[in-house]
Structure formats: structure tokens, C-alpha cells
Protein backbone atom coordinates (compact mmCIF):
# COMPACT_ATOMS: atom_id res chain seq x y z
CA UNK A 1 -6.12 17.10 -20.22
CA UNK A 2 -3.84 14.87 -17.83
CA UNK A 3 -3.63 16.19 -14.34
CA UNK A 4 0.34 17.10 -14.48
CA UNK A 5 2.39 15.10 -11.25
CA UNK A 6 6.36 16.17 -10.44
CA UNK A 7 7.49 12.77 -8.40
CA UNK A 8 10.03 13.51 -5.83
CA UNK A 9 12.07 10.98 -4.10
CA UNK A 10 15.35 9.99 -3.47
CA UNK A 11 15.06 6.08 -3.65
CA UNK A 12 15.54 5.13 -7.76
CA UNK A 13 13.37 1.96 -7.58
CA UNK A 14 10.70 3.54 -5.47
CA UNK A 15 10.60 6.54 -7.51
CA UNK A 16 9.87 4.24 -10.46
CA UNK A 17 7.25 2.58 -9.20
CA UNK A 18 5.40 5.09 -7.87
CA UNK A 19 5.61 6.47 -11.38
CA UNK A 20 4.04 3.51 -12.92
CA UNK A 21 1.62 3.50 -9.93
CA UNK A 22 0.50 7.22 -10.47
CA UNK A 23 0.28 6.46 -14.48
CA UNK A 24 -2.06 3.22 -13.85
CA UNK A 25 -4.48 6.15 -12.80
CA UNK A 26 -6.23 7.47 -15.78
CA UNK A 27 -6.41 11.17 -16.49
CA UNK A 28 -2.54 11.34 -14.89
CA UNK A 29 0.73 11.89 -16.49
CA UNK A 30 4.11 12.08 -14.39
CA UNK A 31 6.23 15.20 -16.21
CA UNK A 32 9.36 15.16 -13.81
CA UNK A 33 10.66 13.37 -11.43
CA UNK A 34 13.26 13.96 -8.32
CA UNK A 35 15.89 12.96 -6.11
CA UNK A 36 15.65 15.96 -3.24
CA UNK A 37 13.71 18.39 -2.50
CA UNK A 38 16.32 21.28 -4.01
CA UNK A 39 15.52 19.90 -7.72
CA UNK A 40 12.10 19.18 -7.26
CA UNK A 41 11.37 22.95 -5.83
CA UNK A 42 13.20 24.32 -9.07
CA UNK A 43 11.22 21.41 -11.17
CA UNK A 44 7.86 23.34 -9.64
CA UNK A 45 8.99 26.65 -10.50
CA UNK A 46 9.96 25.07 -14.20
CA UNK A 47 7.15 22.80 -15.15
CA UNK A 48 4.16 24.01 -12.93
CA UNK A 49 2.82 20.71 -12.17
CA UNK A 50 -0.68 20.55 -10.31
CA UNK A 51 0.28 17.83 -8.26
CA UNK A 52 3.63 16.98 -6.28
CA UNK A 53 3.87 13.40 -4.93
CA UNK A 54 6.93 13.70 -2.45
CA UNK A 55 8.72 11.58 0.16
CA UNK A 56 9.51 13.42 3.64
CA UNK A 57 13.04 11.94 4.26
CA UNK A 58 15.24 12.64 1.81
CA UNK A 59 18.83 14.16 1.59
CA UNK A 60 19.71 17.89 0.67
CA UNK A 61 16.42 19.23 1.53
CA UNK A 62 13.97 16.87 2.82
CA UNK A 63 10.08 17.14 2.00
CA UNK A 64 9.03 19.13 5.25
CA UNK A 65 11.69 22.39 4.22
CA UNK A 66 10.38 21.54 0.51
CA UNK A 67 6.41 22.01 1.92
CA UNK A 68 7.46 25.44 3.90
CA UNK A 69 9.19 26.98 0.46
CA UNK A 70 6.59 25.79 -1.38
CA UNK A 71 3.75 27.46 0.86
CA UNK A 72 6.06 30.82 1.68
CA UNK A 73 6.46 31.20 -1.84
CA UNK A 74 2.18 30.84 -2.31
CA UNK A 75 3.39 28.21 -5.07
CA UNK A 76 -0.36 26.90 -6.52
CA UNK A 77 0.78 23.36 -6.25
CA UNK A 78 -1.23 20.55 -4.25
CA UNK A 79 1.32 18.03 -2.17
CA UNK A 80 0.44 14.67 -1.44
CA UNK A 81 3.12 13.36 1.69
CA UNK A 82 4.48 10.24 1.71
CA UNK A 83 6.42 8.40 4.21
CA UNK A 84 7.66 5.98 6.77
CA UNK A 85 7.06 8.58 9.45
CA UNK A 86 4.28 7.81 11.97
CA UNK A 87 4.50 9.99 14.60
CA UNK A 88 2.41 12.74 15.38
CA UNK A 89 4.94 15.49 15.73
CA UNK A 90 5.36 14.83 11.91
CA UNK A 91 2.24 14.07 10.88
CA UNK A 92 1.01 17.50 12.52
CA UNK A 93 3.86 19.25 11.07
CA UNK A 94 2.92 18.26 7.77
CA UNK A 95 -0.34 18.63 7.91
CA UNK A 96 -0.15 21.94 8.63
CA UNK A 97 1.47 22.86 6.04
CA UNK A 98 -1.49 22.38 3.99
CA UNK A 99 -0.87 18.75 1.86
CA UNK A 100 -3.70 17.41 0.43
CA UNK A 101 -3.01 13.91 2.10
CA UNK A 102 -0.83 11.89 3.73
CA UNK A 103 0.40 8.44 2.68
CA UNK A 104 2.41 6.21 4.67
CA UNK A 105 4.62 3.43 3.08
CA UNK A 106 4.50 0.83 2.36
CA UNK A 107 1.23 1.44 1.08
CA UNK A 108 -0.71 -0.77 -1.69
CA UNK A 109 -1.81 0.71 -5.26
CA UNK A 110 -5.59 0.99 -3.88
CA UNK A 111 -4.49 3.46 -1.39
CA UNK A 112 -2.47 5.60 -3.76
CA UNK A 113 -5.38 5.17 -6.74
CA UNK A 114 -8.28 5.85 -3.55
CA UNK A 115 -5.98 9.73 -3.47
CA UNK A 116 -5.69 10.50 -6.82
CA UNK A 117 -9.16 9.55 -7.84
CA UNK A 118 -10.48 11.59 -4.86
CA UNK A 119 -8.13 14.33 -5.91
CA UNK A 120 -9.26 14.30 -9.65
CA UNK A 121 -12.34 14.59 -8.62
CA UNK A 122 -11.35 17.88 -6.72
CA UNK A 123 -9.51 19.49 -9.18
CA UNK A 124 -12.96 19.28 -11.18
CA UNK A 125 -15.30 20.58 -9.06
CA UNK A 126 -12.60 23.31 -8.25
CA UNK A 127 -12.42 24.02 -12.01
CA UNK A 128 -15.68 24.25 -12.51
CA UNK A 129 -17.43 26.06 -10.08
CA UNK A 130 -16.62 29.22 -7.90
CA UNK A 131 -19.43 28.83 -5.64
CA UNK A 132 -20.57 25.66 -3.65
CA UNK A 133 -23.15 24.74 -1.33
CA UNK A 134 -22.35 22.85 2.06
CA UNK A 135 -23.14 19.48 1.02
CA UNK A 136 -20.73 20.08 -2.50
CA UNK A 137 -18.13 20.98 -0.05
CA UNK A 138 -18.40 18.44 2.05
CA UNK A 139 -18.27 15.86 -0.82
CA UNK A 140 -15.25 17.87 -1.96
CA UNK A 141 -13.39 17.87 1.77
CA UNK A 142 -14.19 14.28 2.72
CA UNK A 143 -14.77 12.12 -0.02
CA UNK A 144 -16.12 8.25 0.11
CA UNK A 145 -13.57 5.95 0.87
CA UNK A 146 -14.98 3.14 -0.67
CA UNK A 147 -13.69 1.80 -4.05
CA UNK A 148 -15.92 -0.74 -6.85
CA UNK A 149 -13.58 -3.47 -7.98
CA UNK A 150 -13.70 -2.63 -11.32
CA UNK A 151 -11.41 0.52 -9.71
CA UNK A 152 -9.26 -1.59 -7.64
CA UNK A 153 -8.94 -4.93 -9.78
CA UNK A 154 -5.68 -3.01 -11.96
CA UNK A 155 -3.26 -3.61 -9.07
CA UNK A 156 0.38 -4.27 -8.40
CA UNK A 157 1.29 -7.99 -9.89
CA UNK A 158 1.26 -10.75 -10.50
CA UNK A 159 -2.29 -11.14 -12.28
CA UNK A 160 -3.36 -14.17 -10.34
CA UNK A 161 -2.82 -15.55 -6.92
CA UNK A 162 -3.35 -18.89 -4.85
CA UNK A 163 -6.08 -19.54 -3.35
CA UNK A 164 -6.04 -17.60 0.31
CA UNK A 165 -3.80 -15.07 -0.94
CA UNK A 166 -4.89 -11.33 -0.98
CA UNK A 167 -3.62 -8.61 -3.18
CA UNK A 168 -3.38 -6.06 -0.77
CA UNK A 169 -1.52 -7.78 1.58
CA UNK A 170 1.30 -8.79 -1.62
CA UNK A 171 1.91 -5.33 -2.46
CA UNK A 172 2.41 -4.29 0.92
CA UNK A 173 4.95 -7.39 1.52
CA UNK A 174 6.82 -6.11 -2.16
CA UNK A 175 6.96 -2.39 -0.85
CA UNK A 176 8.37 -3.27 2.45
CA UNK A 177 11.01 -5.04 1.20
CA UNK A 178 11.73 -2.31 -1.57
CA UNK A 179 12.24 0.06 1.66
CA UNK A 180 14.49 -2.59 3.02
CA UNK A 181 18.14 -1.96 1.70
CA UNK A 182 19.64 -4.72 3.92
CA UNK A 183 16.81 -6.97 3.04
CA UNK A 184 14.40 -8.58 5.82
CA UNK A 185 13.30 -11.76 7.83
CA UNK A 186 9.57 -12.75 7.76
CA UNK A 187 9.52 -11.72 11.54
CA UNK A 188 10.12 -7.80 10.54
CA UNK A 189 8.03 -8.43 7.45
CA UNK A 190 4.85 -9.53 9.62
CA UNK A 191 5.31 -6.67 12.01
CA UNK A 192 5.73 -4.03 9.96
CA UNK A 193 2.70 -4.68 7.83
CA UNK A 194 0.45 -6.49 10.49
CA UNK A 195 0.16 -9.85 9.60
CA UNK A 196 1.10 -13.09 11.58
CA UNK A 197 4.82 -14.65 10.84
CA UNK A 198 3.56 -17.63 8.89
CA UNK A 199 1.45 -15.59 6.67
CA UNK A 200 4.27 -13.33 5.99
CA UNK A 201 6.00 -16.05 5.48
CA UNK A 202 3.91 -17.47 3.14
CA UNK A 203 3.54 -14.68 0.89
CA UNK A 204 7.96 -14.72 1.09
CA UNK A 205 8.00 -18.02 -0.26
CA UNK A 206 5.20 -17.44 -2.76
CA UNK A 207 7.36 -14.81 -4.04
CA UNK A 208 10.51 -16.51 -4.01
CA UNK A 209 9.30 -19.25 -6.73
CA UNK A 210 8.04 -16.23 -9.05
CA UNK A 211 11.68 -15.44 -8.45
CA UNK A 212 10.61 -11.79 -7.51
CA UNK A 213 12.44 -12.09 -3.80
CA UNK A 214 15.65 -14.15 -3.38
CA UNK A 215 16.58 -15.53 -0.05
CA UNK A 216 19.95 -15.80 2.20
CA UNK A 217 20.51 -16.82 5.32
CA UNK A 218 22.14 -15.11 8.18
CA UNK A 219 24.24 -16.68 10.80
CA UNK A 220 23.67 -14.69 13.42
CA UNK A 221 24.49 -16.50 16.60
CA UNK A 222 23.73 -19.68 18.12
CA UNK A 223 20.71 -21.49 16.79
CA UNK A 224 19.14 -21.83 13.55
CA UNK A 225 19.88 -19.13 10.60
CA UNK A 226 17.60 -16.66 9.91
CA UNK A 227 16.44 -16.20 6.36
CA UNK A 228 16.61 -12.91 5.15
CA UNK A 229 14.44 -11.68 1.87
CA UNK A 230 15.65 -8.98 -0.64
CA UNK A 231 13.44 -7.60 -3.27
CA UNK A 232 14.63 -8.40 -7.08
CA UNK A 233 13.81 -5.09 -8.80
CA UNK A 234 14.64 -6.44 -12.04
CA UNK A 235 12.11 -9.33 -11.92
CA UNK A 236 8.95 -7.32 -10.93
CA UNK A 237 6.76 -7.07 -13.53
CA UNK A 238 4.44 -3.68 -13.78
């Protein structure tokens, strides 16, 4: 039987594509999904998923109120966080309020399939027996991190790339820029996912000719115009 997943966040594109990321996993099946954290708490109470997947941020009642009703209620539902936060005021907060990880975006589909398989794995072991011995629990608490590419090799798209390129570093380009409402230049691109400017910038115009990103540029003062990159969610193939 699928491990049931209520999807909660506020950002329509997002929420579908974590949908199709979560589904890519086998053995998981997304039942509801959510704009705030008021419908997704009644959603819980409705559907009794085993899994919530739910952004921190997000208008009504954001994710960390959602987490404290959940856990004063003693609601049997894991949470997996995820967001842009990265400070450790937050990331405290919500860890101690019991989620079974924490995800920050962008993130790539290896990272969200490394969870879930970890967590499927759980939710057998929890199933099956009442009783475990320290090294079963340890397995159970900190799982391998390591993934065989016949896990990983069902990523985010396209299905091949140049020569140079790496997969990893494309999806986190494609959900930075899905995070990006006003679009962004290669410079914000390359620091907010690591990289140097000219391989972000590579990767920009890679996707630009599979007509996935489209590019303007912005007058912004004296000098040359900076090209800014927006995401075209109806070209992205899943």
C-alpha cells in the first residue's frame, strides 16, 4: 500500500512539482494538496495522511503554527520541513517540534528521493516490529546517505545533457528560479546555489535554447544591462 503524502504549500507551480517529485518515488501517492497551513491542518484531520510535506512560509497560518497544532493535538502524522529558511533560530524551532527532516530549497530530486526512501524504509521497520535492538535503531535514526545510480538516474529533466553539465546542479538552477517571482541574473543564480557566475551562466543559456527560461534585460543604471532569467513553467517537461 502507497505511503499516503498531504502536500502543503502556497506557491501553485512549486506545489506541482513537488507533487510529481514525491510521485517519481515508488511506494508514494500524494492524496491532497494545500495552499496554508489552515486547510492542510483540516486536510490531516480529513484524510489521515502518514506523511505531510509542508513549506514554513506561507500565508494564513504558516508551517511552524501548523507543526505546534499538529503536535498539541498528538496528530500521528510525520512532517517533513521545507524551506528557504537557514537560520538557526528556525531550524531549532522546527526541529523541535519533532519533523522527521528538514529540506531547504531549492533542493534537487536526489535530496527529496534520499528522504522519502529513508522514510519508507522507517515506516517499515516501525510497522513491523515493536522491539529493536541498538544497531536496528540506529539504522532506523540515521540512515546511509549514499544513493546507487540506478536510484538517482530518474531525475528532474531534460534526459540528456552536454558534456560538463551535471544534473544536480540543473535542478537546483530550475528551482531557484521557480522561487524567483521577479526572475534573476546569473550573479544571484551562482550565489544562491554555489556555483561560479559563468557556470551559472552557462547552465542559463543552456536552458534558454530548450526554451525552458526566457531572458530580458534590465536597464538598471549606467553601464551594460543586466540579463534577468524567468522560469517558463509551461515548457518544463516532468
Amino acid at each position: 500500500m502507497a505511503i499516503k503524502v498531504l502536500l502543503i504549500e502556497d506557491d501553485p507551480m512549486v506545489r506541482e512539482v513537488n507533487r510529481q517529485f514525491i510521485e517519481k518515488v515508488e511506494g508514494f501517492k500524494v492524496i491532497a494538496m494545500c495552499k496554508n497551513g489552515v486547510e492542510g491542518f483540516e486536510k490531516i484531520l480529513e484524510c489521515k495522511p502518514d506523511l505531510v510535506f509542508m513549506d514554513i512560509f506561507m500565508p494564513e497560518q504558516d508551517g511552524i503554527a501548523t507543526l505546534k497544532k499538529i503536535r498539541s493535538s498528538n496528530l500521528p502524522v510525520d512532517c517533513i520541513a521545507v524551506t528557504a529558511a537557514n537560520d538557526m533560530q528556525t531550524i531549532q524551532q522546527i526541529l523541535h517540534l519533532g519533523v522527521y527532516d528538514y529540506i531547504m530549497k531549492p533542493f534537487t530530486f536526489e535530496r527529496m528521493q534520499q528522504t522519502l526512501l529513508n522514510y519508507k524504509k522507517f515506516k517499515l521497520i516501525s510497522s513491523e516490529s515493536q522491539i529493536l535492538n541498538q544497531e536496528e535503531l540506529d539504522n532506523l535514526l540515521h540512515p546511509q546517505t549514499g544513493h546507487s545510480d540506478a536510484e538517482t538516474k530518474d531525475e528532474l529533466l531534460p534526459e540528456e545533457l552536454p558534456k560538463g553539465f551535471n544534473r544536480s546542479t540543473l535542478n537546483k538552477v530550475i528551482h531557484y528560479l521557480l522561487e524567483a517571482e521577479n526572475g534573476a541574473s546569473a550573479d544571484e543564480v551562482a550565489a544562491a546555489i554555489g556555483v561560479a557566475r559563468v557556470t551559472a551562466r552557462r547552465y542559463l543559456d543552456f536552458l534558454e535554447k530548450q526554451k525552458m527560461v526566457s531572458v530580458d534585460a534590465h536597464y538598471g543604471g549606467v553601464g551594460r544591462p543586466v540579463n534577468q532569467y524567468f522560469i517558463q513553467k509551461n515548457n518544463l517537461k516532468m
